[in-house]
Protein backbone atom coordinates (compact mmCIF):
# COMPACT_ATOMS: atom_id res chain seq x y z
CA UNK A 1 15.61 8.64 5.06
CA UNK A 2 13.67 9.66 2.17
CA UNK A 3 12.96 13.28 0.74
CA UNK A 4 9.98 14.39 -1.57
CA UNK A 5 11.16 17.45 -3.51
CA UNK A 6 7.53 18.45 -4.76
CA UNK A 7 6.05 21.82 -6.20
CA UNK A 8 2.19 22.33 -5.52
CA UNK A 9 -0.03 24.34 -8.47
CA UNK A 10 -3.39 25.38 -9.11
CA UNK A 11 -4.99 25.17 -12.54
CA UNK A 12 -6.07 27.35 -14.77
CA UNK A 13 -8.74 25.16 -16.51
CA UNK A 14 -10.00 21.47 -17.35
CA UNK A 15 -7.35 21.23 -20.52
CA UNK A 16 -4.88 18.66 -18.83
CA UNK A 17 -7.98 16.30 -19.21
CA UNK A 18 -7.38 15.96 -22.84
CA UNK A 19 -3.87 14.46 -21.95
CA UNK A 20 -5.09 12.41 -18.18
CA UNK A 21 -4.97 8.80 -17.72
CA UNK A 22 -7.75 7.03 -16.14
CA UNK A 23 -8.13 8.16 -12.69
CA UNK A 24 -7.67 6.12 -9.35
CA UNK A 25 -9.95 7.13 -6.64
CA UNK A 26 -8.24 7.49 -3.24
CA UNK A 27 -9.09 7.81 0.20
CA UNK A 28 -6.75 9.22 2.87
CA UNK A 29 -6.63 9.98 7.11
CA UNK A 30 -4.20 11.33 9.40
CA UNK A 31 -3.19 9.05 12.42
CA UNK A 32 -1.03 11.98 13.46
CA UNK A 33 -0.85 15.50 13.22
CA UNK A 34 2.08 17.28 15.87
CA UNK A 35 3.37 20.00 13.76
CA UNK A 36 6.52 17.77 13.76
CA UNK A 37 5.17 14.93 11.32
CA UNK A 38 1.84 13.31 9.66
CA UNK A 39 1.14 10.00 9.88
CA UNK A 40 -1.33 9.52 6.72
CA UNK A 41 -3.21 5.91 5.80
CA UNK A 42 -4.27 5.54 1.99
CA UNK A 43 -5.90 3.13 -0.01
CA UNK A 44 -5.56 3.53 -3.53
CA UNK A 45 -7.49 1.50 -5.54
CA UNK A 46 -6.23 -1.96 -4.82
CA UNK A 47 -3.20 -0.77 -2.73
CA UNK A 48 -2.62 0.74 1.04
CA UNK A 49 0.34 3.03 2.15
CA UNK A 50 1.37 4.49 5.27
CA UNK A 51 3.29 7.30 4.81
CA UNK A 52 5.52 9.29 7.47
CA UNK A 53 6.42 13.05 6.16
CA UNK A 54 8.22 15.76 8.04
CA UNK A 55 5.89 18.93 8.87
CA UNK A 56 8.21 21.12 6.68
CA UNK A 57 6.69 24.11 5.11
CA UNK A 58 8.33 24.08 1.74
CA UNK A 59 9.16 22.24 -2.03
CA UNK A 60 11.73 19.80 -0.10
CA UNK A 61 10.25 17.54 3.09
CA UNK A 62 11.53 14.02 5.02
CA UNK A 63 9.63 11.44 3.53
CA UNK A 64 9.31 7.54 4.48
CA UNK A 65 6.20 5.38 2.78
CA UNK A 66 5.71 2.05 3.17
CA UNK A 67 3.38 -0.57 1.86
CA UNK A 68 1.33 -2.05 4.18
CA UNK A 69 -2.56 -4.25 3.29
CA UNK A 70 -5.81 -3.05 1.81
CA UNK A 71 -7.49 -4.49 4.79
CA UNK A 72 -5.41 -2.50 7.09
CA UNK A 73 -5.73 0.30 5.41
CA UNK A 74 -9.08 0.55 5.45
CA UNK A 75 -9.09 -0.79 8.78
CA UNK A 76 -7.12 2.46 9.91
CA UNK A 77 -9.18 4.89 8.14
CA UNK A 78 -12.82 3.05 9.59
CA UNK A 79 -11.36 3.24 13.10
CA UNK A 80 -8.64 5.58 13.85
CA UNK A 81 -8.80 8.68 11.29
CA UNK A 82 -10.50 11.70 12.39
CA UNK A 83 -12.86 13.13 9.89
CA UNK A 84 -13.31 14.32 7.28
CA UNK A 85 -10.90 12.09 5.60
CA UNK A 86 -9.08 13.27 2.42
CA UNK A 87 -11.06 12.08 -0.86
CA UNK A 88 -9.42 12.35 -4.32
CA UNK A 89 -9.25 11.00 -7.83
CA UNK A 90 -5.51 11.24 -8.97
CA UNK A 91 -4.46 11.64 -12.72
CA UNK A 92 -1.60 11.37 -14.18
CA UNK A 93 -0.62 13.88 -17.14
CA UNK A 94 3.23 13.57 -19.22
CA UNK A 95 4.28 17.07 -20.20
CA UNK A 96 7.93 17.91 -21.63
CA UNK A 97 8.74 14.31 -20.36
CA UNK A 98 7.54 15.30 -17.34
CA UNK A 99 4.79 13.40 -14.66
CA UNK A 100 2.15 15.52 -13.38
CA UNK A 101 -0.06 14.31 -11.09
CA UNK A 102 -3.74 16.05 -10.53
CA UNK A 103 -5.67 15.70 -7.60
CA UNK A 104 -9.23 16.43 -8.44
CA UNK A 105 -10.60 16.45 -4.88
CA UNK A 106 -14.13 15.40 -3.36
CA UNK A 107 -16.54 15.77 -0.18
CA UNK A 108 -15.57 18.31 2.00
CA UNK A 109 -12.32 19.79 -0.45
CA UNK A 110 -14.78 19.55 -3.50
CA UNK A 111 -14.48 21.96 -6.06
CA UNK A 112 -10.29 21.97 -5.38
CA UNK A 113 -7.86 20.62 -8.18
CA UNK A 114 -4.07 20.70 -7.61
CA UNK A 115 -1.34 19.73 -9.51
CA UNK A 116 2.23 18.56 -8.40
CA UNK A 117 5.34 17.84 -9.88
CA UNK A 118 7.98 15.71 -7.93
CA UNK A 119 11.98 16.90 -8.52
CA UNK A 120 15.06 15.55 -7.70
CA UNK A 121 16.77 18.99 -6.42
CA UNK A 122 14.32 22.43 -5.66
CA UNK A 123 16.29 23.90 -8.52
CA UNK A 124 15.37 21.84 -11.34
CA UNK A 125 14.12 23.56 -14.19
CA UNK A 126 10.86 22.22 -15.80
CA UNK A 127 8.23 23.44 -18.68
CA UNK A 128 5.06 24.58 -17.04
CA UNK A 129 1.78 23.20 -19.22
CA UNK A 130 -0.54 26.16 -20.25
CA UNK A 131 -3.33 24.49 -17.64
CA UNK A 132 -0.95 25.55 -14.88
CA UNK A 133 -2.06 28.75 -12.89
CA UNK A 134 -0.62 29.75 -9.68
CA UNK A 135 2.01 28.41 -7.34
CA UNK A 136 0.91 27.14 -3.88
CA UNK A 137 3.71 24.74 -2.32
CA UNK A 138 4.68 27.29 0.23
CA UNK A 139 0.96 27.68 1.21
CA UNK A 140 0.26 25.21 4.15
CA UNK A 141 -3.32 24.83 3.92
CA UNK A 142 -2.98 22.94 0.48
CA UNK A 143 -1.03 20.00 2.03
CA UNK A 144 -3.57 17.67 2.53
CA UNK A 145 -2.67 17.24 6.50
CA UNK A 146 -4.55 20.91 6.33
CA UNK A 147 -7.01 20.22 4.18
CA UNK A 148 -8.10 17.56 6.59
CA UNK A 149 -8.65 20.14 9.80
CA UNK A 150 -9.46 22.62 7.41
CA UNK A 151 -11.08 21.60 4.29
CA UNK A 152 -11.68 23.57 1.56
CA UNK A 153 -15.38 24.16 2.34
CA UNK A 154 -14.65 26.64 5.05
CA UNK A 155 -12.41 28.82 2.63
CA UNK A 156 -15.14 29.15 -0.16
CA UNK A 157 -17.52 30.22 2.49
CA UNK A 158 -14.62 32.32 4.25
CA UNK A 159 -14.51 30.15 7.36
């Protein structure tokens, strides 16, 4: 069994640019949703996953990914995934010898940008880059399960 020990933040501004690699656009769908686990689909550029994570609230959740093909993948999110499905460009930004990655996110989430950190034990200490505003990872509705039923949209028009 696998566990993702991951803290969630919003930004304060675009400065983390400056520092970004070159973005990979993704696109993501939930085959399951039970409140015990999410079954997510994503293609990544030229690569698919399917990923398995516990329905945790919290930094620390069960985690199994596995590899599977494009085709599939995209196979899975044509057929099976309700909509809207999750749209993002991911960048990666090295802070402090840290990896950062930013999820600038599109179509119905558009205008949302969150950055994560992934740790080996919820008590690691880490610097925080000056682009980094507030703390969400115990907020459910910025897991991207959530942001599928409810995307960001509905919040900025308070839905």
């Amino acid at each position: 069994m696998g566990t993702e020990i991951e803290r969630k933040y919003l930004l304060k501004n675009d400065d983390w640019r400056m520092f970004a690699s070159v973005g990979t656009h993704m696109r993501q769908g939930y085959l399951s949703g039970n409140g015990l686990i999410s079954i997510r689909v994503r293609v990544a550029g030229n690569e698919a996953t399917l990923n398995i994570k516990g329905a945790t609230l919290g930094v620390c959740r069960t985690e199994f990914e596995y590899p599977i093909p494009v085709q599939d993948g995209e196979e899975l999110l044509d057929r099976y995934c309700p909509r809207p499905l999750i749209e993002k460009t991911r960048y990666f930004v090295e802070h402090a010898g840290r990896l950062w990655e930013i999820d600038v996110f599109e179509g119905d989430n558009e205008g949302l940008t969150v950055a994560e950190i992934e740790l080996e034990s919820p008590e690691e200490h880490f610097s925080l880059p000056e682009w980094i505003g507030e703390e969400v990872s115990h907020d459910p509705r910025y897991y991207n399960v959530c942001l599928q039923q409810h995307p960001f949209k509905e919040w900025v028009k308070g839905g």
